[in-house]
C-alpha atoms as a PDB file:
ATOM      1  CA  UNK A   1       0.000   0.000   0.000  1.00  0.00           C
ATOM      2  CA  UNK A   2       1.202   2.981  -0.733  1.00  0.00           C
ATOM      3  CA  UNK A   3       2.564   5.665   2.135  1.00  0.00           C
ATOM      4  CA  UNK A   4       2.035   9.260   2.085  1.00  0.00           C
ATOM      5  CA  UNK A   5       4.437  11.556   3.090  1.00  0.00           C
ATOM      6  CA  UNK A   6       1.737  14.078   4.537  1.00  0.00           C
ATOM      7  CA  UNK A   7      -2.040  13.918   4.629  1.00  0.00           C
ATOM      8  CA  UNK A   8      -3.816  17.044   5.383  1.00  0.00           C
ATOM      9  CA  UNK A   9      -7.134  16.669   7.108  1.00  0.00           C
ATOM     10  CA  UNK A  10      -9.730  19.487   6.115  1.00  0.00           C
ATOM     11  CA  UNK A  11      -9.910  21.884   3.280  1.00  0.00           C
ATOM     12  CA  UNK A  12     -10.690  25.374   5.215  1.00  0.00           C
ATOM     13  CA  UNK A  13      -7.743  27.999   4.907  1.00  0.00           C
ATOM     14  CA  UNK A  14      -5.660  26.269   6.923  1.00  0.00           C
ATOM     15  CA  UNK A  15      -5.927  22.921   4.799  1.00  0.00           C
ATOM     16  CA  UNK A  16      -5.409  25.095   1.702  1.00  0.00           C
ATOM     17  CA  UNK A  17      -2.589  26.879   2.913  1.00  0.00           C
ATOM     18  CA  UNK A  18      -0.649  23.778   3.959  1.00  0.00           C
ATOM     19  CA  UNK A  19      -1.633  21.960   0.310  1.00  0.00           C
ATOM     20  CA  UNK A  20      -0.089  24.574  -1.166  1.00  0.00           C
ATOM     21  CA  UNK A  21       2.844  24.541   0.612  1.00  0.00           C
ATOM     22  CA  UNK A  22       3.010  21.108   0.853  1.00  0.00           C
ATOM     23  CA  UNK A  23       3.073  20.934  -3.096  1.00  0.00           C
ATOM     24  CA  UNK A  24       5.636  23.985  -3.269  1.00  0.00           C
ATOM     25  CA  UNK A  25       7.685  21.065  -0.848  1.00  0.00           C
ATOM     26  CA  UNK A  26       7.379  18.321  -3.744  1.00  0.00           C
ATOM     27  CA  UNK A  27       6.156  16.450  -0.976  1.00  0.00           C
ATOM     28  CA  UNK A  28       3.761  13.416  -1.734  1.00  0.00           C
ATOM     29  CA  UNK A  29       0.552  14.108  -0.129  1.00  0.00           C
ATOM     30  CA  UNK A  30      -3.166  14.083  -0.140  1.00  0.00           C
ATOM     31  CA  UNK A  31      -5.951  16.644   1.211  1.00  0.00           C
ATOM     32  CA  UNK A  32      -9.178  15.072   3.013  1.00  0.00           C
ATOM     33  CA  UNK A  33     -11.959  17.240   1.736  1.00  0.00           C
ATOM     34  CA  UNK A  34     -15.440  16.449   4.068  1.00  0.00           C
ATOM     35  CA  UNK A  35     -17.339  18.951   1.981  1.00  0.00           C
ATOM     36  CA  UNK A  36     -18.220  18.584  -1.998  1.00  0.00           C
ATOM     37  CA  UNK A  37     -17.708  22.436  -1.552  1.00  0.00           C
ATOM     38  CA  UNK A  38     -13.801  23.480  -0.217  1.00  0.00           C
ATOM     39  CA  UNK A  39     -13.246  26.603   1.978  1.00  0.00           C
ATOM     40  CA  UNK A  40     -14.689  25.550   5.690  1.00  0.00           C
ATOM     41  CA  UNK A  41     -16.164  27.886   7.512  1.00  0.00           C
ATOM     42  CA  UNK A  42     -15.224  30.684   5.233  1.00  0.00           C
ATOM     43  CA  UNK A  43     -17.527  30.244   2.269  1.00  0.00           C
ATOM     44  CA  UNK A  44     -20.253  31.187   5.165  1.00  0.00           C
ATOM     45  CA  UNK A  45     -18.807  34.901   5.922  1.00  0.00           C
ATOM     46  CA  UNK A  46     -20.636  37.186   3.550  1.00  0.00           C
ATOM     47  CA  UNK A  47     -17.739  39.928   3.824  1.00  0.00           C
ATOM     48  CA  UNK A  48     -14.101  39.919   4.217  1.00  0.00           C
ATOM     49  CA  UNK A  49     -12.613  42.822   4.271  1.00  0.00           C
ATOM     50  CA  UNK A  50      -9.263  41.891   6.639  1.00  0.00           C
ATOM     51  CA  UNK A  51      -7.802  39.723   4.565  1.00  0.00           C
ATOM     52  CA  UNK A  52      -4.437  41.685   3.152  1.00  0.00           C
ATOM     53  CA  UNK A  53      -4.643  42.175  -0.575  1.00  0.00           C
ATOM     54  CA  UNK A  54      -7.952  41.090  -1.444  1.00  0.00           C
ATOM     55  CA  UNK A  55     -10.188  43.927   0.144  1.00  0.00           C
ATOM     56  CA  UNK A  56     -13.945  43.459  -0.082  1.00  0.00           C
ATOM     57  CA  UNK A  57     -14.686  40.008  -0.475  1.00  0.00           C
ATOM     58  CA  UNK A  58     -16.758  37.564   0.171  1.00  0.00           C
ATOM     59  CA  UNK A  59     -16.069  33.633   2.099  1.00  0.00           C
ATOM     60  CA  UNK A  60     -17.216  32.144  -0.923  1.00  0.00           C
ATOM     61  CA  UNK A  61     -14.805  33.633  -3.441  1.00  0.00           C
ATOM     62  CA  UNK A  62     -12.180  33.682  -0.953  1.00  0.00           C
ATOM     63  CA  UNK A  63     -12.189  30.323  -0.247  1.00  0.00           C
ATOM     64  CA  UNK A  64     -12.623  29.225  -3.818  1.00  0.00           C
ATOM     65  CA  UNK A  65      -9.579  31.518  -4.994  1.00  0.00           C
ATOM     66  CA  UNK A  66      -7.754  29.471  -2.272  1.00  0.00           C
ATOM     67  CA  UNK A  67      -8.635  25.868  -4.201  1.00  0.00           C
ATOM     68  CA  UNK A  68      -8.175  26.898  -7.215  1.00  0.00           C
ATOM     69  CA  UNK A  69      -4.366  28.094  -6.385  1.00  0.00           C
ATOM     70  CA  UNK A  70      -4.177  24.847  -4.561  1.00  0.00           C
ATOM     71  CA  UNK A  71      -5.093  23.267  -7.867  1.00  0.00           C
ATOM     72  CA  UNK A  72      -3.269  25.011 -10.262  1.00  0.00           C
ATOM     73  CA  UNK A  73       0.329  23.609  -8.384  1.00  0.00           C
ATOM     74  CA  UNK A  74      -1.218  20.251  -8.740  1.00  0.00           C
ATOM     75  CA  UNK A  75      -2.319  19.306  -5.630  1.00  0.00           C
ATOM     76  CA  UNK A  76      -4.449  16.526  -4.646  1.00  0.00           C
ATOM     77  CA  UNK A  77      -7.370  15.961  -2.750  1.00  0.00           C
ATOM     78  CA  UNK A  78     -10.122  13.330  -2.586  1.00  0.00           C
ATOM     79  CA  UNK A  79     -13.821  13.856  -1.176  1.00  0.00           C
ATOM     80  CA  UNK A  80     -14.057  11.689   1.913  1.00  0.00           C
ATOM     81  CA  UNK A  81     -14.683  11.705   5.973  1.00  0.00           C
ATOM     82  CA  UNK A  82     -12.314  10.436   8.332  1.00  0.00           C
ATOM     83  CA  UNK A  83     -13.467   7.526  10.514  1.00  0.00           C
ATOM     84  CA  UNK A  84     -10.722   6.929  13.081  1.00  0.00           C
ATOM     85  CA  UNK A  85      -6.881   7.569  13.299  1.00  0.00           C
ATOM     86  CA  UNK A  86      -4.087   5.291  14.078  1.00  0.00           C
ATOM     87  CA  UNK A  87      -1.167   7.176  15.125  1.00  0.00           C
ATOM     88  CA  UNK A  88       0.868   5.279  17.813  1.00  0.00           C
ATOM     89  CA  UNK A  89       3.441   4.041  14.848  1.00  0.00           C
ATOM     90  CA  UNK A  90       5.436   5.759  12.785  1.00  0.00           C
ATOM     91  CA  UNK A  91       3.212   5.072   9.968  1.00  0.00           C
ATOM     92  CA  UNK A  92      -0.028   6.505  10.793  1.00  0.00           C
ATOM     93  CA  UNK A  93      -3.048   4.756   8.882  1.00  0.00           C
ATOM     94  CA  UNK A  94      -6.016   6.998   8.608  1.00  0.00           C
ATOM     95  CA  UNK A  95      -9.574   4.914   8.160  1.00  0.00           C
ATOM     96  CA  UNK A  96     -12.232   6.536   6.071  1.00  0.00           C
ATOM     97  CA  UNK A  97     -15.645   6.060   6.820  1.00  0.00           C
ATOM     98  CA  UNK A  98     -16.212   4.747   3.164  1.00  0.00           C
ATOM     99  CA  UNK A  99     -13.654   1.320   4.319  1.00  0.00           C
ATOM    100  CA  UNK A 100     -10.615   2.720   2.909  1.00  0.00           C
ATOM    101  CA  UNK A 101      -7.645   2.996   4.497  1.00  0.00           C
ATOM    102  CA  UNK A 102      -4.738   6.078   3.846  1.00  0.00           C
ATOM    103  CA  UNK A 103      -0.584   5.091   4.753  1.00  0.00           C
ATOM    104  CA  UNK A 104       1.314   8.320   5.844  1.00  0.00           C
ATOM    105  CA  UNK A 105       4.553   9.381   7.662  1.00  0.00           C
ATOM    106  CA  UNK A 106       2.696  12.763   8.868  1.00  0.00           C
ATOM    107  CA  UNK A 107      -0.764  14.553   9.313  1.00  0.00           C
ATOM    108  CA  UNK A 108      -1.867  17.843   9.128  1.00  0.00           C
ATOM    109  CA  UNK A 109      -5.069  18.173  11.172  1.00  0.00           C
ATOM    110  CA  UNK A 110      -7.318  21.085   9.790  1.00  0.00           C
ATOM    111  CA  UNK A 111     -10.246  20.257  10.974  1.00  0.00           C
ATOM    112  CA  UNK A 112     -11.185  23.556  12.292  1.00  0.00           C
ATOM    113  CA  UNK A 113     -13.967  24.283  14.199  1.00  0.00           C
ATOM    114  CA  UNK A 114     -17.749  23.383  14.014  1.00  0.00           C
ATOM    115  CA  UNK A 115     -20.870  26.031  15.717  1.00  0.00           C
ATOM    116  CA  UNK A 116     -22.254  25.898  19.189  1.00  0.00           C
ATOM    117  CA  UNK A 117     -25.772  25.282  19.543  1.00  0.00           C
ATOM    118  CA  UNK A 118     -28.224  26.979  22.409  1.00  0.00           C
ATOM    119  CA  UNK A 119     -29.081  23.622  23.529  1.00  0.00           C
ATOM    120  CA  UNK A 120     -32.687  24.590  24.201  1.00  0.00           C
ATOM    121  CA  UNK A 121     -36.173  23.332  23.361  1.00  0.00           C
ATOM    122  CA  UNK A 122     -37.032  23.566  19.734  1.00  0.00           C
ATOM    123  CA  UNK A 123     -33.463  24.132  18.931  1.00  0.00           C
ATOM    124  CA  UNK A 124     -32.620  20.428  17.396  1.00  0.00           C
ATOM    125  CA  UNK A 125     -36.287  19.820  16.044  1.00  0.00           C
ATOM    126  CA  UNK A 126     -36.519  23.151  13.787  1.00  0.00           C
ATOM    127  CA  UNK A 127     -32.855  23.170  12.231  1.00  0.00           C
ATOM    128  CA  UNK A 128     -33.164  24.253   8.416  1.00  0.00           C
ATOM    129  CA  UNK A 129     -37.037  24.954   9.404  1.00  0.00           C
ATOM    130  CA  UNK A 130     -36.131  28.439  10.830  1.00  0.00           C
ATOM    131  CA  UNK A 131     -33.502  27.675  12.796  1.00  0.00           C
ATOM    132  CA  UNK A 132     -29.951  28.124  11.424  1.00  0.00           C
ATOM    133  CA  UNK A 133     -26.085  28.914  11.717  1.00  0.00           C
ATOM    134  CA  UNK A 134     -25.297  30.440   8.595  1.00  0.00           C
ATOM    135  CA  UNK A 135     -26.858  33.948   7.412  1.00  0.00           C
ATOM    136  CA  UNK A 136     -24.946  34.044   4.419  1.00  0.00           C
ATOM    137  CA  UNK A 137     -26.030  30.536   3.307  1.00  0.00           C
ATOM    138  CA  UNK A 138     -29.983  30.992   4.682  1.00  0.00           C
ATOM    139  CA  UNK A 139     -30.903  34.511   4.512  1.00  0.00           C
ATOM    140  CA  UNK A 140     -32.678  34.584   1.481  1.00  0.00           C
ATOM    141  CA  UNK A 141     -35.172  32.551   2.336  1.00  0.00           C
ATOM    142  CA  UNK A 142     -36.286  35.480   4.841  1.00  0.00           C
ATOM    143  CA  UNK A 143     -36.456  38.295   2.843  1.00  0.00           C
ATOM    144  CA  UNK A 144     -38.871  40.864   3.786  1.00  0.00           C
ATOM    145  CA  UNK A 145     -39.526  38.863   7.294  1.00  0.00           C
ATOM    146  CA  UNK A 146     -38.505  39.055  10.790  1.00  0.00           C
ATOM    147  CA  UNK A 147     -35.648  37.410  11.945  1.00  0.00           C
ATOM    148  CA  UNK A 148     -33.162  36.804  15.474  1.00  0.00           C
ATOM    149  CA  UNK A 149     -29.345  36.516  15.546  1.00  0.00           C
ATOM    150  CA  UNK A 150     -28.366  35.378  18.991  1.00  0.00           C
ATOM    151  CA  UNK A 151     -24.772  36.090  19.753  1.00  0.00           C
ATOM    152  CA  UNK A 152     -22.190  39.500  20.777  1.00  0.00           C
ATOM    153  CA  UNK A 153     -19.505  38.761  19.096  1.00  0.00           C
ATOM    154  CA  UNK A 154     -18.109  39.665  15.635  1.00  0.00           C
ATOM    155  CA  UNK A 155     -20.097  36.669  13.441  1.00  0.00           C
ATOM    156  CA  UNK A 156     -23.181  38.043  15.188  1.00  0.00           C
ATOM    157  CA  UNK A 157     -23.085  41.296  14.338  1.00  0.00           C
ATOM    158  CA  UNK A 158     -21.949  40.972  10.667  1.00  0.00           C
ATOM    159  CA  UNK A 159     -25.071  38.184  10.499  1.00  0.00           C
ATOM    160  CA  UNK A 160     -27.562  41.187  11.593  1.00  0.00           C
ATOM    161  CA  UNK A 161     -25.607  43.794   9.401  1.00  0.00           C
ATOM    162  CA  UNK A 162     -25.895  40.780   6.578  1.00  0.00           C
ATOM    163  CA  UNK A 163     -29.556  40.215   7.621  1.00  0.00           C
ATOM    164  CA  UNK A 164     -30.727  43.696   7.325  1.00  0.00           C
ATOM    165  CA  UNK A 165     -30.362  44.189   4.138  1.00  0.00           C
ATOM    166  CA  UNK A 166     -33.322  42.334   3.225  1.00  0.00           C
ATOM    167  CA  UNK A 167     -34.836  41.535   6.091  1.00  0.00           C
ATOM    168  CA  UNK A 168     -38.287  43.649   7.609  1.00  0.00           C
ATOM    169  CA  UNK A 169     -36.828  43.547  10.986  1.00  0.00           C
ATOM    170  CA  UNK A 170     -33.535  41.759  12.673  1.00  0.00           C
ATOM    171  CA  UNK A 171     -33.828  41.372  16.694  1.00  0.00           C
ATOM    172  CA  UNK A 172     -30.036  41.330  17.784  1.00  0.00           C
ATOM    173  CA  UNK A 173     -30.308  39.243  21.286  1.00  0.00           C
ATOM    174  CA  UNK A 174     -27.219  39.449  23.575  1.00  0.00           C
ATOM    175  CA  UNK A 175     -26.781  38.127  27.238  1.00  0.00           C
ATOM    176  CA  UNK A 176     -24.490  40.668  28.181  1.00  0.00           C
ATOM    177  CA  UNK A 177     -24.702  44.278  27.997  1.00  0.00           C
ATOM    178  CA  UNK A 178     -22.187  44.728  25.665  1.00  0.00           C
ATOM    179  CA  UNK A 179     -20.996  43.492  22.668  1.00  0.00           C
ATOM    180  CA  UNK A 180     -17.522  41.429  22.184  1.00  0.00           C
ATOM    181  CA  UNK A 181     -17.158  42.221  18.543  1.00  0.00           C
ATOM    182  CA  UNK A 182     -15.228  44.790  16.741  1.00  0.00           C
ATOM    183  CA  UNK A 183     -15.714  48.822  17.447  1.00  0.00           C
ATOM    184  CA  UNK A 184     -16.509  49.364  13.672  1.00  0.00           C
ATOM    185  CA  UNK A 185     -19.496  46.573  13.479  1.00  0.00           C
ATOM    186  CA  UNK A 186     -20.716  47.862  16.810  1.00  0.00           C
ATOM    187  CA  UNK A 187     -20.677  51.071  15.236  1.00  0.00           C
ATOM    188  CA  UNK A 188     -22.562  49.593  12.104  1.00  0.00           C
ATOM    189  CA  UNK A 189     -25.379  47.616  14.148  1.00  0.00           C
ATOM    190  CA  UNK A 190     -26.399  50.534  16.724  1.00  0.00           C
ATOM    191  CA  UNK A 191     -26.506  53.070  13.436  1.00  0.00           C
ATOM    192  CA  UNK A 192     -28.369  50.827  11.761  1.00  0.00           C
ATOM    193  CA  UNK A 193     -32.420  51.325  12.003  1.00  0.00           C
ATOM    194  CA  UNK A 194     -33.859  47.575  11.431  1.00  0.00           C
ATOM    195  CA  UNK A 195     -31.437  46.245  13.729  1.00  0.00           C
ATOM    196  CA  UNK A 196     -33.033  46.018  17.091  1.00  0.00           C
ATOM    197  CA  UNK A 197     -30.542  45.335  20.077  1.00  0.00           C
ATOM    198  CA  UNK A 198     -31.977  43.130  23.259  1.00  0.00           C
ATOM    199  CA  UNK A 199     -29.283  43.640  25.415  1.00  0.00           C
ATOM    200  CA  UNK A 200     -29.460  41.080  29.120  1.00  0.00           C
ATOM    201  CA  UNK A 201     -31.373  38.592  26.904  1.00  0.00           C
ATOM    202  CA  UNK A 202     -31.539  35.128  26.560  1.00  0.00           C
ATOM    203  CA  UNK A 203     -33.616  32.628  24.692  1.00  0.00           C
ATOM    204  CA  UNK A 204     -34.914  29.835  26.936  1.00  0.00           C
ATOM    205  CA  UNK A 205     -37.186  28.116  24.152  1.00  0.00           C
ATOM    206  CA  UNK A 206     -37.943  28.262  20.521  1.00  0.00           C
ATOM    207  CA  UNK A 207     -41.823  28.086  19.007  1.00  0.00           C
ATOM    208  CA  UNK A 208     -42.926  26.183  15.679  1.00  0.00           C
ATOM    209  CA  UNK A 209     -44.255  22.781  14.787  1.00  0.00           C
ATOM    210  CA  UNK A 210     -43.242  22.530  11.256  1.00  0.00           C
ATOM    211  CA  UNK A 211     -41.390  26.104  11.321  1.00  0.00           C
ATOM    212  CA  UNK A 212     -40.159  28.752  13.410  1.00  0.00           C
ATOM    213  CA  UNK A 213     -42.655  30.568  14.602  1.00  0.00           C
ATOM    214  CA  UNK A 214     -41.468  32.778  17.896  1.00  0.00           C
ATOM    215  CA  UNK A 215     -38.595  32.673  20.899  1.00  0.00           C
ATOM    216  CA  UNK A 216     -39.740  32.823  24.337  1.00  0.00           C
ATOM    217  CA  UNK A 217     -36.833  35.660  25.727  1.00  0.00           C
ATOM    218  CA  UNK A 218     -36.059  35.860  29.122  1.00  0.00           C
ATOM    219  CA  UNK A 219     -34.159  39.315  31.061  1.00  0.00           C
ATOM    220  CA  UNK A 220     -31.181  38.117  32.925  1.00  0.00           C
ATOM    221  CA  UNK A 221     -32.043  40.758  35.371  1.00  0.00           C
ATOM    222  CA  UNK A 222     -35.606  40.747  36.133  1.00  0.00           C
ATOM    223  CA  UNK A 223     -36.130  36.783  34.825  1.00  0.00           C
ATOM    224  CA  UNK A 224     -39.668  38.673  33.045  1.00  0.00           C
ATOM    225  CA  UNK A 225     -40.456  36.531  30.118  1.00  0.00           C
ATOM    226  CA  UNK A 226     -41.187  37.207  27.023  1.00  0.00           C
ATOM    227  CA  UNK A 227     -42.739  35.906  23.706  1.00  0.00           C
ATOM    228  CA  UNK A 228     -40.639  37.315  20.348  1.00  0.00           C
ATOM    229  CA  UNK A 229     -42.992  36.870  16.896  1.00  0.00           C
ATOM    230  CA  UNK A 230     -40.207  35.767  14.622  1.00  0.00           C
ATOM    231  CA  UNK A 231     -39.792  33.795  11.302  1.00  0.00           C
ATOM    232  CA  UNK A 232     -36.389  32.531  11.541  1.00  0.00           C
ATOM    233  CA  UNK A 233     -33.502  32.399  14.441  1.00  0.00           C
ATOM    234  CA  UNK A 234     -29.780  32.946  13.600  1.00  0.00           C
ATOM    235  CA  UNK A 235     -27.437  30.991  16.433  1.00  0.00           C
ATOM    236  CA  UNK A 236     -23.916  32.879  16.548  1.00  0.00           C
ATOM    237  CA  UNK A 237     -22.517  31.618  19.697  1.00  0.00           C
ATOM    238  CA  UNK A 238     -19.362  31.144  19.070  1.00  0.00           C
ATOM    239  CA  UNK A 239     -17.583  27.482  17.798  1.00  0.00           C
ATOM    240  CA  UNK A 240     -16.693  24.487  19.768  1.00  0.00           C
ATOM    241  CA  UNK A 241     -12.656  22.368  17.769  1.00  0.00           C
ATOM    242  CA  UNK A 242     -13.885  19.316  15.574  1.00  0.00           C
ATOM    243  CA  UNK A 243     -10.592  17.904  17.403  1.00  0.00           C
ATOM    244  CA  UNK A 244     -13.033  14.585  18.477  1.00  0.00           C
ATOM    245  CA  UNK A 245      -9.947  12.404  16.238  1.00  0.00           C
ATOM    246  CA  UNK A 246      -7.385  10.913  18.522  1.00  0.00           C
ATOM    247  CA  UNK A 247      -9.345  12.284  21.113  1.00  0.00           C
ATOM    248  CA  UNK A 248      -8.187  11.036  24.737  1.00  0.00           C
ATOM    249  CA  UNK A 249      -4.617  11.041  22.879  1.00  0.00           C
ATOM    250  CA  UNK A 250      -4.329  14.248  21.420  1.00  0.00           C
ATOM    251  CA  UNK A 251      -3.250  16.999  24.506  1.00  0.00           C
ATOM    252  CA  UNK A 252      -5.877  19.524  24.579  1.00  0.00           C
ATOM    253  CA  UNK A 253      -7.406  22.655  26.896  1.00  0.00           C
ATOM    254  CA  UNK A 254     -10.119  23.012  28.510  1.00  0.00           C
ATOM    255  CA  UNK A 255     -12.316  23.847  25.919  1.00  0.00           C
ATOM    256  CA  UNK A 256     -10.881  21.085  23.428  1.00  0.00           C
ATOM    257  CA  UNK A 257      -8.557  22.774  21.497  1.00  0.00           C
ATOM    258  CA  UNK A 258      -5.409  20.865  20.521  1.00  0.00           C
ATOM    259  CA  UNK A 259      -2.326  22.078  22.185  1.00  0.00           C
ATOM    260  CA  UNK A 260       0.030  23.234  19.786  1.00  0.00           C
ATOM    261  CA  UNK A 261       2.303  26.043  18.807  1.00  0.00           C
ATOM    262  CA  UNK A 262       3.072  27.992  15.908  1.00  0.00           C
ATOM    263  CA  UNK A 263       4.663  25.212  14.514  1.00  0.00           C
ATOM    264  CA  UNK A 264       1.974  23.071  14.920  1.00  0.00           C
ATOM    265  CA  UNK A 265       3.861  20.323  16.798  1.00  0.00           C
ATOM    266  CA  UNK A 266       1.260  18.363  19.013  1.00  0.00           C
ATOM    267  CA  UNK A 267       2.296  15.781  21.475  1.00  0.00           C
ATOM    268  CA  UNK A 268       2.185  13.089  19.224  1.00  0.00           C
ATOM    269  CA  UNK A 269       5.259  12.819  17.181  1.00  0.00           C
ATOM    270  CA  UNK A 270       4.014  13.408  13.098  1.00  0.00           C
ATOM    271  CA  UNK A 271       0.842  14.711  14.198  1.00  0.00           C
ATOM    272  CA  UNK A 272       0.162  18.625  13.273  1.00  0.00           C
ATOM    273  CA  UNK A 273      -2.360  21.085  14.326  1.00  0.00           C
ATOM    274  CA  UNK A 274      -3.385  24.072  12.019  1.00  0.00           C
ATOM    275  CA  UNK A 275      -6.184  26.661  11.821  1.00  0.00           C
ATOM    276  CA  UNK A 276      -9.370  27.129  13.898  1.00  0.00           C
ATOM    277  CA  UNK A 277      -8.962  23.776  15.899  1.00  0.00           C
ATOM    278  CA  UNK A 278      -5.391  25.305  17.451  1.00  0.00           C
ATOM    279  CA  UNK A 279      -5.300  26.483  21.003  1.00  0.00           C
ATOM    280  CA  UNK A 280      -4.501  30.181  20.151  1.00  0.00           C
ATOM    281  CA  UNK A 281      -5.534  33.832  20.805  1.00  0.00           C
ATOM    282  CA  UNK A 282      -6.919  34.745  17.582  1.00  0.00           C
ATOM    283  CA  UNK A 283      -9.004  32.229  15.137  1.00  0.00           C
ATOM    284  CA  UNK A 284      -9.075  34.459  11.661  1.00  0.00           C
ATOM    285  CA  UNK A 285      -8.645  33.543   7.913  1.00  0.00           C
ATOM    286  CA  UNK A 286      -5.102  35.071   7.892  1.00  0.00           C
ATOM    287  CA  UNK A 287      -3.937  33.136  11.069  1.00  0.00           C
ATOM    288  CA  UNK A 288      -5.451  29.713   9.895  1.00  0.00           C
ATOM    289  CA  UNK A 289      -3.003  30.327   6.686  1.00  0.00           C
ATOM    290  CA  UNK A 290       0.131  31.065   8.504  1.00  0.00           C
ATOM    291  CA  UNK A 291      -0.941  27.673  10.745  1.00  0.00           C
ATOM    292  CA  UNK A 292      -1.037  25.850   7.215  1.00  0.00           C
ATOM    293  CA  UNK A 293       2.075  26.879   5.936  1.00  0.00           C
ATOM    294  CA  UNK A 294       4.187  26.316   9.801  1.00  0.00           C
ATOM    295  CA  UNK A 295       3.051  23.262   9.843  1.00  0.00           C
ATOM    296  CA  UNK A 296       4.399  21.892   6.561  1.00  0.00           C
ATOM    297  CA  UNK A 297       8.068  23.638   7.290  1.00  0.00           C
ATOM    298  CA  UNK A 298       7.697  21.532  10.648  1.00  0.00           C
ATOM    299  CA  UNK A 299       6.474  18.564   8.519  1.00  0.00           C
ATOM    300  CA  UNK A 300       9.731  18.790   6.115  1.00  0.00           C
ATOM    301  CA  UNK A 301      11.975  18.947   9.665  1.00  0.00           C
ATOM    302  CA  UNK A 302       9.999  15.886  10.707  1.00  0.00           C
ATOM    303  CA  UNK A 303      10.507  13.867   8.195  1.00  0.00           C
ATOM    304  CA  UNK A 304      14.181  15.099   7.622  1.00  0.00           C
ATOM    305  CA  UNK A 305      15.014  13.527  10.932  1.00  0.00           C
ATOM    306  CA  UNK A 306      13.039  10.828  10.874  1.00  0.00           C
END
C-alpha cells in the first residue's frame, strides 16, 4: 500500500494553505476534503474585508480563490470523511468512513472548528425549518420577514448587518450588555435602524411545529419573560474544535482545542495542528493560513530527521 508523506485533514484555509505549501515542498501528499464544496467555515462569511490584498470580499470567493491556487500547483485531494486515526506508529493509517484505508509518515489536522448550539427546546427539532447557523447561506429565504441573531460577538453582528439588508426587521439578542465584537461593526449595528438590540437577553425556548414561529426571551435581570414573533432564528454563539480524532490522545485545553504552537507540533510525534482547531488567541482567515504553511516547514523537519 502505498505511504504518504503528509495527509492534510480538512480543506478550510488552513488545509489550503498547507496543500499549497506542501506541493511547493514536492512532498507526496493528499488533502481530506469532508465537503463537496472546499473553503470551511469561510464560504459562510458574507464579507471579508481583513484579509491583506484582497479587500472586499466575500467567504465564498475567498475560499474558492484558495482551491483553485491549490489546484493550479497540482495538488491533490479526494472527497471523503475520516473515521478513526491510528497514530501510535510511525506510519499513521487513517480509516475513512467509506472502508478505505490512507498510509502516511505525517498529518496535518485542519479540521477547524464546528458552531455551538443553544441547547434549548425547539433548537434540534426546527434546524433548516427556521432555525440556522449560517446567514450568508440561509438569509434569502427570509427576505422581507422578521428574523433573530443570537450572539455579541463579531459573526453576530456581521449576520444582523448581513440580515438587514433584506430583512423587515432583525432582533439582535445578547446576554451581556455589551458586545464582544469589533468597534466598527458595533458602530454599524447601533446606526443601523432595522437592527433592534436586546441587550441582558436570553432565549430559553424556541416556538414552531413545522417552522419557526417565535422565541420565548427571558431578562437576565428581572427573569420577566417574554414571547418574540419571529420567522427565523440565527445561532452565533461562538464554535466548539472538531478535534473529536485521537481524542483522549491528542493533549488539549479546557475547551478542546489541541495544544500546539506555531509550529503546529502536538504531542504526538508526526501529528500537526493548524487553523481554527489550534489552542490560540486569535481564530481568523489570515492566522489559519500562517498555521497551514508552519506546519508543513515543521512537517519537512519531521521527516528530515526521521
Amino acid at each position: 500500500m502505498k505511504i504518504y508523506d503528509l495527509v492534510i485533514i480538512g480543506s478550510g484555509p488552513a488545509g489550503m494553505s498547507a496543500a499549497i505549501y506542501a506541493q511547493r515542498a514536492m512532498l507526496d501528499f493528499v488533502m481530506i476534503e469532508k465537503e463537496y464544496m472546499p473553503g470551511g467555515q469561510v464560504v459562510q462569511t458574507y464579507e471579508v474585508d481583513n484579509y491583506p490584498g484582497i479587500p472586499k470580499t466575500n467567504g465564498m470567493d475567498l475560499g474558492l480563490k484558495f482551491s483553485e491556487h491549490a489546484k493550479e500547483l497540482g495538488a491533490k485531494s479526494i472527497t471523503a470523511e475520516v473515521k478513526e486515526i491510528y497514530a501510535d506508529e510511525e506510519i499513521k493509517e487513517i480509516m475513512l468512513k467509506n472502508g478505505d484505508t490512507l498510509k502516511t509518515r505525517t498529518i496535518i489536522l485542519a479540521t477547524g472548528a464546528v458552531h455551538q448550539t443553544l441547547g434549548i427546546e425547539g433548537e434540534e427539532k426546527l434546524k433548516g425549518m427556521g432555525v440556522s447557523y449560517c446567514a450568508t447561506c440561509d438569509g434569502a429565504f427570509f427576505r422581507n420577514k422578521v428574523t433573530a441573531v443570537v450572539g455579541g460577538g463579531n459573526v453576530a453582528l456581521e449576520d444582523a448587518i448581513f440580515l438587514s439588508r433584506m430583512c423587515k426587521k432583525v432582533y439582535l439578542i445578547h446576554r451581556r450588555d455589551e458586545f464582544r465584537g469589533a468597534k466598527i461593526l458595533q458602530d454599524e449595528v447601533k446606526k443601523n435602524d432595522k437592527i433592534e438590540i436586546l441587550w441582558n437577553t436570553i432565549v430559553t425556548k424556541i416556538d414552531g411545529d413545522e417552522v419557526v414561529e417565535g422565541l420565548h426571551i427571558q431578562d437576565v435581570d428581572n427573569h420577566v419573560d417574554k414571547l418574540l414573533d419571529v420567522d427565523g432564528i440565527f445561532i452565533a454563539v461562538g464554535t466548539k474544535p472538531a478535534s473529536e480524532l485521537l481524542s483522549g490522545k491528542l493533549s488539549t485545553d479546557e475547551k478542546g482545542y489541541i495544544i500546539a504552537g506555531e509550529d503546529g507540533v502536538t504531542n504526538i510525534p508526526g501529528i500537526f495542528a493548524a487553523g481554527d482547531g489550534r489552542s490560540k488567541n486569535l481564530r481568523q482567515v489570515v492566522t489559519a493560513v500562517s498555521d497551514g504553511a508552519n506546519c508543513v516547514y515543521s512537517v519537512e523537519r519531521y521527516l528530515q530527521n526521521a
